[in-house]
Protein backbone atom coordinates (compact mmCIF):
# COMPACT_ATOMS: atom_id res chain seq x y z
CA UNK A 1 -5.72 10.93 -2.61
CA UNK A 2 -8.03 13.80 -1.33
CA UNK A 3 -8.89 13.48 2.18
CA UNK A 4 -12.27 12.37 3.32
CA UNK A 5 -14.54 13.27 6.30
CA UNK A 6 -13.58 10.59 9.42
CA UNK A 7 -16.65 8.74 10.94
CA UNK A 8 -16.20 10.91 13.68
CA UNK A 9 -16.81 14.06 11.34
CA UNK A 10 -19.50 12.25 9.31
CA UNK A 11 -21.04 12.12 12.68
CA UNK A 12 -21.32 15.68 14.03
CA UNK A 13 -21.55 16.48 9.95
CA UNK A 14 -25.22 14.96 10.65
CA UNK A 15 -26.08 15.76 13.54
CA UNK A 16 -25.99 19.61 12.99
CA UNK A 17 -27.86 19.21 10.14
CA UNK A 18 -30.49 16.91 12.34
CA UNK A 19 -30.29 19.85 15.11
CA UNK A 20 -31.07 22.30 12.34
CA UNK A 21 -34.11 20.64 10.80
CA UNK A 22 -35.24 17.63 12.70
CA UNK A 23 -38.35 16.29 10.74
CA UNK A 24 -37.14 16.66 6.79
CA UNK A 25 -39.33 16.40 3.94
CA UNK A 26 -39.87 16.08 0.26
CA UNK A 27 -40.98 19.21 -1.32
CA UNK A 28 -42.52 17.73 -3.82
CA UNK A 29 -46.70 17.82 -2.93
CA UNK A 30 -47.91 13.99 -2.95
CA UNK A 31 -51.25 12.44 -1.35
CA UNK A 32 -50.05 8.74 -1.62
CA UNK A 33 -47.71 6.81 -2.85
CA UNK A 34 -48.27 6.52 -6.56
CA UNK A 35 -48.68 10.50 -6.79
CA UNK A 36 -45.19 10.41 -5.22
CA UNK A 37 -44.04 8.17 -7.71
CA UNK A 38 -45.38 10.34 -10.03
CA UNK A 39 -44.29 13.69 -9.15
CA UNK A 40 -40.90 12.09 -8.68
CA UNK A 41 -40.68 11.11 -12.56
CA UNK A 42 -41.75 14.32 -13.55
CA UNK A 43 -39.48 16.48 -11.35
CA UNK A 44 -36.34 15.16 -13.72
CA UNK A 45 -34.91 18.22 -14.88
CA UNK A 46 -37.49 20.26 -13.30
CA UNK A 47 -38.18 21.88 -10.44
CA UNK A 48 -39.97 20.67 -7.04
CA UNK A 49 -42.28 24.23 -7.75
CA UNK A 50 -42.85 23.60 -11.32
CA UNK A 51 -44.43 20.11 -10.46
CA UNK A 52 -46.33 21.33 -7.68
CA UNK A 53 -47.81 23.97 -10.08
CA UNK A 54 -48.30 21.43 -12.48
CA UNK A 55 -49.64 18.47 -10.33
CA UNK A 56 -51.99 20.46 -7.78
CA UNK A 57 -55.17 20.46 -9.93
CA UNK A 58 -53.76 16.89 -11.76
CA UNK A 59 -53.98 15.24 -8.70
CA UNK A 60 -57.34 16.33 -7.75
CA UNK A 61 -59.01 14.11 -11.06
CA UNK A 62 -55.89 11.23 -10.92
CA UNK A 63 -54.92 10.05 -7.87
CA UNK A 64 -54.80 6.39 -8.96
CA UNK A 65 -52.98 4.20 -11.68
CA UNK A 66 -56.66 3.44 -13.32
CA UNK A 67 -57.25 7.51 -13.01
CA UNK A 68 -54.44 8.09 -15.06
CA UNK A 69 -55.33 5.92 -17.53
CA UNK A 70 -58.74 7.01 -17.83
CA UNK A 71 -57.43 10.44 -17.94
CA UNK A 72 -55.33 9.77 -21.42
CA UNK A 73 -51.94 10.97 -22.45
CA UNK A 74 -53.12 13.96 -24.15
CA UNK A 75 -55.21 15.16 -21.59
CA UNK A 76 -52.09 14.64 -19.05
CA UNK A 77 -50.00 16.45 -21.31
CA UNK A 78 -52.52 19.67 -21.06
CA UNK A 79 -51.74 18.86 -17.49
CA UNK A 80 -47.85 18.71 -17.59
CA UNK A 81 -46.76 21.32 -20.70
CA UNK A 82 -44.89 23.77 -18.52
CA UNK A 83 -42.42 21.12 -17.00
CA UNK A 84 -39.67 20.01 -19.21
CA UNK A 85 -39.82 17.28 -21.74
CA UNK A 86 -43.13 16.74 -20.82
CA UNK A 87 -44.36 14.60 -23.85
CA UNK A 88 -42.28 11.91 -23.17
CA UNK A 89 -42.80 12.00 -19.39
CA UNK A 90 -46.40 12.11 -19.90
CA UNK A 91 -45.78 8.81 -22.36
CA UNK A 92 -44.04 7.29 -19.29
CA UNK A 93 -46.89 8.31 -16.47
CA UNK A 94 -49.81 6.65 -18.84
CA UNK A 95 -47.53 3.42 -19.25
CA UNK A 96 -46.32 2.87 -16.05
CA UNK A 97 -49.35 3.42 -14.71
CA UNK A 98 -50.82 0.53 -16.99
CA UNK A 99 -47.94 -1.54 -15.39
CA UNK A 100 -48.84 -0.81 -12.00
CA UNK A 101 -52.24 -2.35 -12.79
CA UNK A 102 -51.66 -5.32 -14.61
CA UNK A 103 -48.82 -6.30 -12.42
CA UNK A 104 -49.17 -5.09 -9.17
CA UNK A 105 -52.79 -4.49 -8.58
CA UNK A 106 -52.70 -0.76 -9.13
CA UNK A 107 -50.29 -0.54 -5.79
CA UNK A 108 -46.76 1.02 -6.28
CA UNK A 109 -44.18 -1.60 -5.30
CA UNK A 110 -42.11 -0.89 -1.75
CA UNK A 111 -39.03 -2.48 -4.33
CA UNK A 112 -36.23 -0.91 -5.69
CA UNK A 113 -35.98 -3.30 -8.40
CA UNK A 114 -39.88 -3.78 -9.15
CA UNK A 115 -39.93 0.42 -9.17
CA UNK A 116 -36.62 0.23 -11.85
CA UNK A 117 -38.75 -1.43 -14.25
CA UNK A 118 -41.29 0.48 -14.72
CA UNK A 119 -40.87 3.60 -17.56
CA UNK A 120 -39.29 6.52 -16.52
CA UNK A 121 -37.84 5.34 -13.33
CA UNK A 122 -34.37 5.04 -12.44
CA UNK A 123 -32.40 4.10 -9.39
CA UNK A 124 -32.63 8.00 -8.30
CA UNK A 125 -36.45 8.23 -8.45
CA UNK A 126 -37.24 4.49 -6.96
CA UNK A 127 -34.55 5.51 -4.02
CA UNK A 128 -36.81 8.43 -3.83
CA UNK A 129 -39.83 6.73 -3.34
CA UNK A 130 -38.55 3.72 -1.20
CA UNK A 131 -37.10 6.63 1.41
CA UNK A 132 -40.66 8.84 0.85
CA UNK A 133 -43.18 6.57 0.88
CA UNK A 134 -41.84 3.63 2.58
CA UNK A 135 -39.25 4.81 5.09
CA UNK A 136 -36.72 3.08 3.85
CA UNK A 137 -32.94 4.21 4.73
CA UNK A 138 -32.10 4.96 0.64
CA UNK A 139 -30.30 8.09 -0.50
CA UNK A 140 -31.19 9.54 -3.94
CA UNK A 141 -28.47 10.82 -5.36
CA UNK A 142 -29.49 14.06 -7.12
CA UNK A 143 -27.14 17.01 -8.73
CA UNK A 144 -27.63 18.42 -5.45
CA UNK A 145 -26.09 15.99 -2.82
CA UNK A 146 -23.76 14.60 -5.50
CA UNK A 147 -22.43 18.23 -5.07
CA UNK A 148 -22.67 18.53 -1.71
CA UNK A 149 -21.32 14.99 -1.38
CA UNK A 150 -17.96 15.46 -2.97
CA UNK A 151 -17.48 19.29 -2.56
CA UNK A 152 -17.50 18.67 1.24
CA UNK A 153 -15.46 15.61 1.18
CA UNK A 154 -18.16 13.86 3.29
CA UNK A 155 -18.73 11.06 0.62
CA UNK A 156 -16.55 11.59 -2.72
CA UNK A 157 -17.49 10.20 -6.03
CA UNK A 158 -17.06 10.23 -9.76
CA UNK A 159 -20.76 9.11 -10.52
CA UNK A 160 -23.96 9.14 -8.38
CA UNK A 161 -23.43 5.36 -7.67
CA UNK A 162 -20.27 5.75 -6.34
CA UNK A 163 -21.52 8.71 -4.00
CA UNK A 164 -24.33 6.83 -2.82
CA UNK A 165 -22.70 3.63 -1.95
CA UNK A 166 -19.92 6.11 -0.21
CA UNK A 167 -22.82 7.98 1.83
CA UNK A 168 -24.09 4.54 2.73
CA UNK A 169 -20.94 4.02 4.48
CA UNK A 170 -20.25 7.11 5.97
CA UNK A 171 -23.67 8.07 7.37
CA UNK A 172 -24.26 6.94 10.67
CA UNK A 173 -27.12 4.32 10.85
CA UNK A 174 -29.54 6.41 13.22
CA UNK A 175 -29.37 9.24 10.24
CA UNK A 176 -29.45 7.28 6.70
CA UNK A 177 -33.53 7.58 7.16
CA UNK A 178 -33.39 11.72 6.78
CA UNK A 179 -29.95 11.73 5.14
CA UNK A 180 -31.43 12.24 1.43
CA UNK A 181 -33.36 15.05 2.98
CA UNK A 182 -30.76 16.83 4.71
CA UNK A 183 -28.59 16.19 1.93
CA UNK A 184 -30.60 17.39 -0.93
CA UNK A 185 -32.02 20.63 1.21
CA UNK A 186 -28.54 21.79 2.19
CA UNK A 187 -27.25 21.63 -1.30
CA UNK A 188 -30.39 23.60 -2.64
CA UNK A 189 -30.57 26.46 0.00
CA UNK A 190 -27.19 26.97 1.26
CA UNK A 191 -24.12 24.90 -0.44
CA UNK A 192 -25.42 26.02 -3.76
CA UNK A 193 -23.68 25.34 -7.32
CA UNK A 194 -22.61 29.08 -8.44
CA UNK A 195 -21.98 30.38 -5.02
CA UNK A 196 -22.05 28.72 -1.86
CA UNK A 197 -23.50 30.44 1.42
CA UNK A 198 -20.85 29.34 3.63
CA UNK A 199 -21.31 32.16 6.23
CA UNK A 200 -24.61 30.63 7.50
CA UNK A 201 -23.63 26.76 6.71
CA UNK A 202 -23.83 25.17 10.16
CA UNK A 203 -21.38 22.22 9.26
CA UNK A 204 -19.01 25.21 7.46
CA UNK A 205 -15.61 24.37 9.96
CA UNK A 206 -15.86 20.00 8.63
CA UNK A 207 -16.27 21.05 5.42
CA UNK A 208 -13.02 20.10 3.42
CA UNK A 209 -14.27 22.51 0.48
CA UNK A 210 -11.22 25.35 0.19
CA UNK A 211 -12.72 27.99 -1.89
CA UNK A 212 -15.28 29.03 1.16
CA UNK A 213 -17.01 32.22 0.79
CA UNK A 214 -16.61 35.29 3.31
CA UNK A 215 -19.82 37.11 4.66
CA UNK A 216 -19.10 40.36 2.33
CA UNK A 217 -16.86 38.71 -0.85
CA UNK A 218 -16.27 41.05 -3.57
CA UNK A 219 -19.44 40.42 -5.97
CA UNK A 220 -19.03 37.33 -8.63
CA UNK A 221 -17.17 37.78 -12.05
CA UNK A 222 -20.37 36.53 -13.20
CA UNK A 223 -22.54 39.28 -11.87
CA UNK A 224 -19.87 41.72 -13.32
CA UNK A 225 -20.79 40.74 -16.88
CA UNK A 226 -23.75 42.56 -18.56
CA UNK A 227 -25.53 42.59 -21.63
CA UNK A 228 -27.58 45.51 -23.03
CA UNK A 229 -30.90 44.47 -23.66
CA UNK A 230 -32.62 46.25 -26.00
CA UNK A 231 -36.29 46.95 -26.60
CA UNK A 232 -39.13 47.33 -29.08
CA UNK A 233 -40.45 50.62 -27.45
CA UNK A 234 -39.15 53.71 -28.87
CA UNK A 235 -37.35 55.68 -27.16
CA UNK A 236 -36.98 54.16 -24.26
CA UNK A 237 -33.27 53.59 -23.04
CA UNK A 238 -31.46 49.88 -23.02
CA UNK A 239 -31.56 47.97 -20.03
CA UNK A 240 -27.36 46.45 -18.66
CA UNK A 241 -28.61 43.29 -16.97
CA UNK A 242 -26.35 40.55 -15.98
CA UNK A 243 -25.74 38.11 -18.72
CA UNK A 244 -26.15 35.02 -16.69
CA UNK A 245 -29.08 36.30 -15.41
CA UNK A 246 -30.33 36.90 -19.31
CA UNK A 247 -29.38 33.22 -20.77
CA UNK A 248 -31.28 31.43 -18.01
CA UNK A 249 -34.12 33.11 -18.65
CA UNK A 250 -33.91 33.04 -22.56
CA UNK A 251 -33.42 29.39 -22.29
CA UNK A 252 -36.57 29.06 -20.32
CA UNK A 253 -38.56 31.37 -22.37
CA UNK A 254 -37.64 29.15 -25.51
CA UNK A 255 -38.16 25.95 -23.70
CA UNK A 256 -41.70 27.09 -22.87
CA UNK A 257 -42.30 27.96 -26.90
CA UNK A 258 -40.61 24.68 -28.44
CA UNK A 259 -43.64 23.02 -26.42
CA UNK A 260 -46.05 25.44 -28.06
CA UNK A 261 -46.21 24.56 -31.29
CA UNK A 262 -47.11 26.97 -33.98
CA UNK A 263 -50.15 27.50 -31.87
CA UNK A 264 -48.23 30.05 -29.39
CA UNK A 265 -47.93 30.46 -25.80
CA UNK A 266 -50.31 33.02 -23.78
CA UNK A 267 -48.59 35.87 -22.34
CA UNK A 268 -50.09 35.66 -19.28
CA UNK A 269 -48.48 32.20 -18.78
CA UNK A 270 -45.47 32.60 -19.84
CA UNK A 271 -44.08 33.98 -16.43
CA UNK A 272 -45.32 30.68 -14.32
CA UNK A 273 -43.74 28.92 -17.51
CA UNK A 274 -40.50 30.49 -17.11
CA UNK A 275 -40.59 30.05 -13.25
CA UNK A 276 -41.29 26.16 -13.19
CA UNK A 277 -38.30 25.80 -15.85
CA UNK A 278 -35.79 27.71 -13.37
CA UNK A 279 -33.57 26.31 -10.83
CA UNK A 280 -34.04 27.47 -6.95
CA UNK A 281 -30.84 29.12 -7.29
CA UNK A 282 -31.95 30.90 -10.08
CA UNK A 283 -35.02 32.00 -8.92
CA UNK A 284 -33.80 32.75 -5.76
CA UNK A 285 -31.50 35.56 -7.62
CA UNK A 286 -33.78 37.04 -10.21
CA UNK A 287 -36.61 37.93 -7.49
CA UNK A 288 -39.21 39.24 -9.67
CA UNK A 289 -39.72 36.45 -12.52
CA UNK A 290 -42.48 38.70 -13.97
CA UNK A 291 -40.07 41.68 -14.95
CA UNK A 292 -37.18 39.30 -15.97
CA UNK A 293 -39.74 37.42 -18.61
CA UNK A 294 -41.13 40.78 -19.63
CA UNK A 295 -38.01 42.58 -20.20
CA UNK A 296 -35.72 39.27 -21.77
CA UNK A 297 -38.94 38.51 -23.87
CA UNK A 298 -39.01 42.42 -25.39
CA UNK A 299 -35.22 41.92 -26.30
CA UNK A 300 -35.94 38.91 -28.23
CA UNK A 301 -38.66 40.04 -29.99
CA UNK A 302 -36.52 43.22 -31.14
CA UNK A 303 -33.63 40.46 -31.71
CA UNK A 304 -36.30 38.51 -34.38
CA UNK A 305 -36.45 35.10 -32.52
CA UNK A 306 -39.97 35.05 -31.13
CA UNK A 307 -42.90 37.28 -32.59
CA UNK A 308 -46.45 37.91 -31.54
CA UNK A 309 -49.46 36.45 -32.92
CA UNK A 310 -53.18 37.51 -32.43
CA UNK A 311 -55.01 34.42 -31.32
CA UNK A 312 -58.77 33.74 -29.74
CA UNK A 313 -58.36 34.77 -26.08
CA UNK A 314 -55.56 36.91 -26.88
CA UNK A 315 -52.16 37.37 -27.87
CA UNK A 316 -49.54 34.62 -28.16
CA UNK A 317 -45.75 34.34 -28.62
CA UNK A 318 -44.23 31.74 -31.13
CA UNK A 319 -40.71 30.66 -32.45
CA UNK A 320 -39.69 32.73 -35.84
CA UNK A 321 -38.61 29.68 -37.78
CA UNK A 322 -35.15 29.53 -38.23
CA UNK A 323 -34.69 30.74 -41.73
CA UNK A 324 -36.36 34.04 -40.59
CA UNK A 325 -34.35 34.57 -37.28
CA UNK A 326 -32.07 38.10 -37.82
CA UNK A 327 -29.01 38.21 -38.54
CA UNK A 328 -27.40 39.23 -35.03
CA UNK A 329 -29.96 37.43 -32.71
CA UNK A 330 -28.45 35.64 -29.75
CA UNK A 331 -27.37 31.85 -30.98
């Protein structure tokens, strides 16, 4: 069996991390506890800046259960179409809100079980809450402290359960309150998925993790591999970007279209689109979103899977329908 961190470990584990940032907070933008609850179920699959975009002129009309509901799932959705599978969270904001009124007098529960029952909530997002809005001692188990969680050896696990119940008994008691912070902030900004920053990680000589990185490492395989992008402009010469770099940014260029309908997505939006559908990783390695969405959006027009259409207010971009995708177009 793998070894674990000791108590002792666990210990100064925290307490650099605690020296390092002392007050921790959600990134998510909230004004009170349901908008927490709300962002929260919206941030699944998303990211915190994509629901901050999203939410900032939300919450200034629907800072209440009965708000929401007077507001209407379609008009939420208007709100809400750049964040991922945003229909069906909408869905869930208008019906839990309905819940939170008829059951609990339009105040969001300081429960973990009352919060589980309402639609679109989970353990993760109720943790998230009870620790955010109600200072409870839970951890949320994201993607980002299960990683950091079992690639560290500080609280191993083969499902989020199992990590959290592990971190519950590893984490000294005068941490659990900011442990979820600490957690999920040092998995997003340092020990990241593709490469971790283990030169500048404070807690980098407990950490049981044996493929560290040095200061100058050699650069990734990944970074190594390009694809020529080609253009619609004549004349003007390919671009070799990396291919990683290319996919993560075609994926979020075709997420934003699938919610567009035949209707079309504005090109001036599509960059904030693309943005709120990337990870922080991701976003923190392409720098300029703008010229990534341009130039990945120019190859796939040449490529035949998304075309231009003249609309009021502008041009738009659409899906070709399948049957009419070219023969050589990326799958």
């Amino acid at each position: 069996m793998p070894r674990t961190l000791t108590r002792t470990e666990a210990e100064k584990f925290f307490a650099r991390l605690a020296a390092r940032d002392p007050a921790p907070e959600t990134e998510l933008n909230y004004t009170n506890p349901y908008t927490l609850l709300v962002a929260v179920v919206l941030s699944a699959q998303a990211t915190d800046v994509g629901v901050n975009k999203a939410t900032a002129r939300l919450f200034q009309i629907a800072d209440s259960p009965e708000k929401m509901v007077a507001l209407g799932e379609k008009k939420l959705g208007e709100h809400v179409r750049t964040i991922g599978l945003w229909r069906n969270k909408a869905k869930n904001v208008i019906a839990l809100s309905k819940i939170l009124i008829e059951r609990h007098g339009g105040k969001v529960p300081a429960d973990r079980e009352a919060l589980e029952k309402l639609p679109g909530v989970g353990r993760k997002t109720a943790n998230v809450v009870c620790n955010v809005a109600f200072g409870q001692p839970t951890i949320a188990v994201d993607t980002h402290i299960f990683r950091v969680a079992n690639r560290t050896g500080l609280a191993p696990g083969r499902t989020p359960l199992e990590v959290e119940r592990a971190l519950e008994k590893i984490t000294p008691k005068k941490y659990l309150r900011g442990a979820h912070h600490w957690l999920i902030l040092h998995g997003r900004y340092v020990c990241k998925a593709r490469r971790p920053d283990c030169p500048n990680c404070v807690v980098a000589d407990l950490c049981l993790y044996p493929d560290k990185t040095a200061a100058h490492a050699r650069k990734s395989a990944r970074d190594e591999e390009k694809i020529e992008c080609r253009t619609p402009t004549p004349g003007r010469a390919s671009v070799r970007i990396p291919r990683w770099k290319y996919e993560a940014v075609r994926r979020a260029i075709l997420d934003a279209l699938k919610t567009a309908g035949e209707e079309g997505f504005a090109f001036k939006e599509l960059p904030d689109a693309v943005k709120a559908r990337l990870s922080a990783e991701e976003l923190e390695s392409l720098g300029s979103v703008s010229w990534w969405t341009t130039t990945v959006k120019l190859d796939m027009e040449v490529k035949g899977e998304i075309e231009r259409v003249v609309a009021k207010g502008g041009q738009r971009l659409r899906l070709v329908p399948r049957r009419r995708v070219r023969k050589g177009a990326a799958a």
